[in-house]
N, C-alpha and C. Protein backbone atom coordinates (compact mmCIF):
# COMPACT_ATOMS: atom_id res chain seq x y z
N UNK A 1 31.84 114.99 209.37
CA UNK A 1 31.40 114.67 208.01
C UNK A 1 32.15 113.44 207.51
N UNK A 2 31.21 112.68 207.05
CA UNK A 2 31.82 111.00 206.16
C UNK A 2 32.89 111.57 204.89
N UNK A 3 33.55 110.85 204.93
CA UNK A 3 34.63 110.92 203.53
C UNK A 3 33.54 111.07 202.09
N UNK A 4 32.12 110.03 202.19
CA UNK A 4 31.71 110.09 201.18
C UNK A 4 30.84 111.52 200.90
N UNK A 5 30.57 112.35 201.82
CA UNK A 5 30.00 113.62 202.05
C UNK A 5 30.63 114.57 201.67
N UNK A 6 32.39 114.47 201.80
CA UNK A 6 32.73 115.69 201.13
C UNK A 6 33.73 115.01 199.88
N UNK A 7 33.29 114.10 199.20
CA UNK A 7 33.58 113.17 197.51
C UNK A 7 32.51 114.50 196.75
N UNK A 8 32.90 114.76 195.95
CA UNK A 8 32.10 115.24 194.68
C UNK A 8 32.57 114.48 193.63
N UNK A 9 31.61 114.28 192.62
CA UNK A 9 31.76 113.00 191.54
C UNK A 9 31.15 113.85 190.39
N UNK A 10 31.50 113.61 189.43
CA UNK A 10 31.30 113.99 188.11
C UNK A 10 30.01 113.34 187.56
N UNK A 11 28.81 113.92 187.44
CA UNK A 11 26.88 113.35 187.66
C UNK A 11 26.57 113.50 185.86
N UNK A 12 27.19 114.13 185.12
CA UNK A 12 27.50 114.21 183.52
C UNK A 12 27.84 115.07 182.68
N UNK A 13 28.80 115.07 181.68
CA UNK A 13 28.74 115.65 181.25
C UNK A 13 28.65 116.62 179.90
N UNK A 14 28.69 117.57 179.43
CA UNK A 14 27.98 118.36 178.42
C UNK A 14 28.44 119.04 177.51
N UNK A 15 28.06 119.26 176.03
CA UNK A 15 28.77 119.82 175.10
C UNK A 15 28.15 121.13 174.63
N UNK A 16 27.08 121.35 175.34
CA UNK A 16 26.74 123.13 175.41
C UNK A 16 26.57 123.41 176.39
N UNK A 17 26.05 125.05 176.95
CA UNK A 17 26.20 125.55 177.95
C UNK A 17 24.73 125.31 178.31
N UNK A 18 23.77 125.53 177.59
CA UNK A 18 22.15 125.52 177.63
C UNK A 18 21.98 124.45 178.75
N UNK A 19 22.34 122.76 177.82
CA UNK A 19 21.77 121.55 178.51
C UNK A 19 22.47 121.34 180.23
N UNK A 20 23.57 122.05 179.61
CA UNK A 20 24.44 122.21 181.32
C UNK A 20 23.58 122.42 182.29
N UNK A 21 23.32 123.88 182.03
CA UNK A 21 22.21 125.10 183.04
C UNK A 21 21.60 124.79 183.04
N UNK A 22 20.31 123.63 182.73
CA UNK A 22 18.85 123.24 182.74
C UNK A 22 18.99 122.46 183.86
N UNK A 23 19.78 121.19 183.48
CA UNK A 23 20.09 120.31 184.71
C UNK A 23 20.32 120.74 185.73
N UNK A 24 22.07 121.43 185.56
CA UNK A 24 21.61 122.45 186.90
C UNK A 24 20.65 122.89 187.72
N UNK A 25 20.33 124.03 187.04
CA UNK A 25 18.66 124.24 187.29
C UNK A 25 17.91 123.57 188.28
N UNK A 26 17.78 122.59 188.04
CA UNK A 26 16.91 121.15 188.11
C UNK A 26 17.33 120.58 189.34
N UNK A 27 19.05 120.71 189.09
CA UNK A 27 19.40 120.08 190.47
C UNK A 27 19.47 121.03 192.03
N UNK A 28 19.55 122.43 191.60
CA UNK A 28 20.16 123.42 192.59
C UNK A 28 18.32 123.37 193.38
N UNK A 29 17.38 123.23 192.57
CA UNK A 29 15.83 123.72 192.94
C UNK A 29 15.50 122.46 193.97
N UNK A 30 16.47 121.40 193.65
CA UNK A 30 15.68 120.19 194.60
C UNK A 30 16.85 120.23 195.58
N UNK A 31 17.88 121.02 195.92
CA UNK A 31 18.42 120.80 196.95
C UNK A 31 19.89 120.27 196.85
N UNK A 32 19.99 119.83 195.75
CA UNK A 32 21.48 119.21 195.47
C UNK A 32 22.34 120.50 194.83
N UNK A 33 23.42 120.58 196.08
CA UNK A 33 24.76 121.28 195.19
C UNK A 33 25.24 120.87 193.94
N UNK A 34 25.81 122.10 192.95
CA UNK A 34 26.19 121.93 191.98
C UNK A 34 27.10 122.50 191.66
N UNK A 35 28.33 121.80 190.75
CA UNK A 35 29.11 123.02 189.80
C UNK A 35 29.58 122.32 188.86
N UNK A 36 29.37 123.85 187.99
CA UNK A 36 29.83 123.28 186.25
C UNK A 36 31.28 123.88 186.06
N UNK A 37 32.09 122.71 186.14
CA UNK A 37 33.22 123.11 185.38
C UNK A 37 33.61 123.44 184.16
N UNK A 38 34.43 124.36 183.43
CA UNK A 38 34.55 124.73 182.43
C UNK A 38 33.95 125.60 181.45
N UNK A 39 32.97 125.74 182.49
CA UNK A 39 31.91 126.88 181.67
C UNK A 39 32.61 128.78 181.48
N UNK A 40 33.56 128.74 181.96
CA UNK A 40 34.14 129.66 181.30
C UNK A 40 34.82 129.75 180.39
N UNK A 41 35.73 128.84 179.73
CA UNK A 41 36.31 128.39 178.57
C UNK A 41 34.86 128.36 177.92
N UNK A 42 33.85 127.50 178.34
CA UNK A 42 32.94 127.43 176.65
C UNK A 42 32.40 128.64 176.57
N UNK A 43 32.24 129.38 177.51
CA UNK A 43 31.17 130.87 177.27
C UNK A 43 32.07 131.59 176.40
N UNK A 44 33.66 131.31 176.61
CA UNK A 44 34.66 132.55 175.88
C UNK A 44 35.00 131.66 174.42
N UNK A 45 35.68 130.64 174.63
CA UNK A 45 35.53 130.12 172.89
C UNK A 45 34.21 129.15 172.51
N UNK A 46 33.63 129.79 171.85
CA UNK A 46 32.59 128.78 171.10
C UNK A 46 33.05 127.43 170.77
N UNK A 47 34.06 127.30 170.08
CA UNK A 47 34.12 125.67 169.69
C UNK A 47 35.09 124.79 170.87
N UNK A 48 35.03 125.74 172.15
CA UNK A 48 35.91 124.72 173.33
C UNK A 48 35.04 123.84 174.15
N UNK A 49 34.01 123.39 173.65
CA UNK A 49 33.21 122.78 174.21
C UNK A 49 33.56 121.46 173.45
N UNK A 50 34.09 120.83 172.37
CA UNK A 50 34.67 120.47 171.68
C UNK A 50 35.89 119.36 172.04
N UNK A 51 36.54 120.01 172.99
CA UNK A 51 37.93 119.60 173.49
C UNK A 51 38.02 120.03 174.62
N UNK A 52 36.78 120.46 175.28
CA UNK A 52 36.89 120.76 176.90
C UNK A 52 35.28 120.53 177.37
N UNK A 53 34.57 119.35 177.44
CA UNK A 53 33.51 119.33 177.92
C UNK A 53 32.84 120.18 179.28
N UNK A 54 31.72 120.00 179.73
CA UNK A 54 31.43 120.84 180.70
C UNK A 54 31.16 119.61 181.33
N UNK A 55 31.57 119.57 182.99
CA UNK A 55 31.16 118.59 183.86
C UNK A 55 30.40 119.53 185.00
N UNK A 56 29.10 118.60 185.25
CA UNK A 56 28.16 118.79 186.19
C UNK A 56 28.67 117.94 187.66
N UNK A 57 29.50 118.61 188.55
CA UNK A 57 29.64 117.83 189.52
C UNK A 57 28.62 117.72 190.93
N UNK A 58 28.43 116.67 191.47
CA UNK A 58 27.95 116.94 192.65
C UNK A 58 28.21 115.75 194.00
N UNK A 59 28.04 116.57 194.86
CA UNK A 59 28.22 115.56 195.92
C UNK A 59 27.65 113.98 195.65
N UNK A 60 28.78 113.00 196.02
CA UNK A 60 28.81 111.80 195.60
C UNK A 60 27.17 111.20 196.56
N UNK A 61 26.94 111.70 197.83
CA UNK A 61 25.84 111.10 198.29
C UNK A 61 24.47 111.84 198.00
N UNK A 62 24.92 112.91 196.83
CA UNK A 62 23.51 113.08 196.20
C UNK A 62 22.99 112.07 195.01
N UNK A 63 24.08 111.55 194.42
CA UNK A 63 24.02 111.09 193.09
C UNK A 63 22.48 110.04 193.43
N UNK A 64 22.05 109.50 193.72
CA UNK A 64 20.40 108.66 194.07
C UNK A 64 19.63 109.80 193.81
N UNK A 65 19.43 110.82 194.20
CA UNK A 65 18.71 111.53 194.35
C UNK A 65 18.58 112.03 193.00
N UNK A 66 19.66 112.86 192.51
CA UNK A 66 20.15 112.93 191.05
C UNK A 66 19.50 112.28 189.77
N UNK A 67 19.78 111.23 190.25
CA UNK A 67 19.56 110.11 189.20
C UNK A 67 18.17 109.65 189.12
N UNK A 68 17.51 110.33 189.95
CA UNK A 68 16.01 110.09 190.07
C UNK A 68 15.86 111.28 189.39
N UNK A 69 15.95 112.32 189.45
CA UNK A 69 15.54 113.66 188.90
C UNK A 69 15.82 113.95 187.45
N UNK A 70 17.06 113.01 187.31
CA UNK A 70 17.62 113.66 185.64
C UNK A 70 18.34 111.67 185.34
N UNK A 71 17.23 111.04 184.90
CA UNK A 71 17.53 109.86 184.38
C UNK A 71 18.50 110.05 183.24
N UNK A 72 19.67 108.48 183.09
CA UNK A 72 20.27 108.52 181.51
C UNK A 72 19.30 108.33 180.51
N UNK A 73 19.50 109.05 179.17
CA UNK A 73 18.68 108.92 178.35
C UNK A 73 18.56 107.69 177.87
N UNK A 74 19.76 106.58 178.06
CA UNK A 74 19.68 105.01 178.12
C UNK A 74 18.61 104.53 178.50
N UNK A 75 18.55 104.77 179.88
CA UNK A 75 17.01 104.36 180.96
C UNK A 75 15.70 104.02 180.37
C-alpha cells in the first residue's frame, strides 16, 4: 500500500450531527470509507459542537471522488 492510501485527510467539517450523517451516508453508499470524529462529545453535550467541530475524514485518495459526490457549497 502507497503512503498516500493509508493518509486519511479531513474531507469537512460540521457543526451538527444531522449534516455530518447525510454526507456520510452519501459517502459510505458510494464506496468511500468514513469517520466522524467527535461525534460523541456532540451527541453527549449539545452545545460541544460549538468548540469541538465534527470532522468527516477520509482516505486522502478518495478525496476526487468525494468531491464529485458532495461539492463545496462555494462551487
Amino acid at each position: 500500500m502507497s503512503e498516500q492510501q493509508d493518509k486519511w485527510v479531513i474531507f469537512r467539517t460540521y457543526y451538527n450531527l444531522e449534516s455530518a450523517a447525510i454526507d456520510r451516508g452519501l459517502l459510505q453508499s458510494n464506496g468511500i470509507p468514513c469517520v466522524l470524529n467527535n461525534a460523541t462529545i456532540s451527541s453527549v453535550y449539545p452545545m460541544g459542537d460549538t468548540w469541538t467541530p465534527l470532522e468527516l475524514m477520509i482516505p486522502a485518495d478518495s478525496l476526487p471522488q468525494a468531491k464529485e459526490l458532495i461539492p463545496d457549497s462555494d462551487d
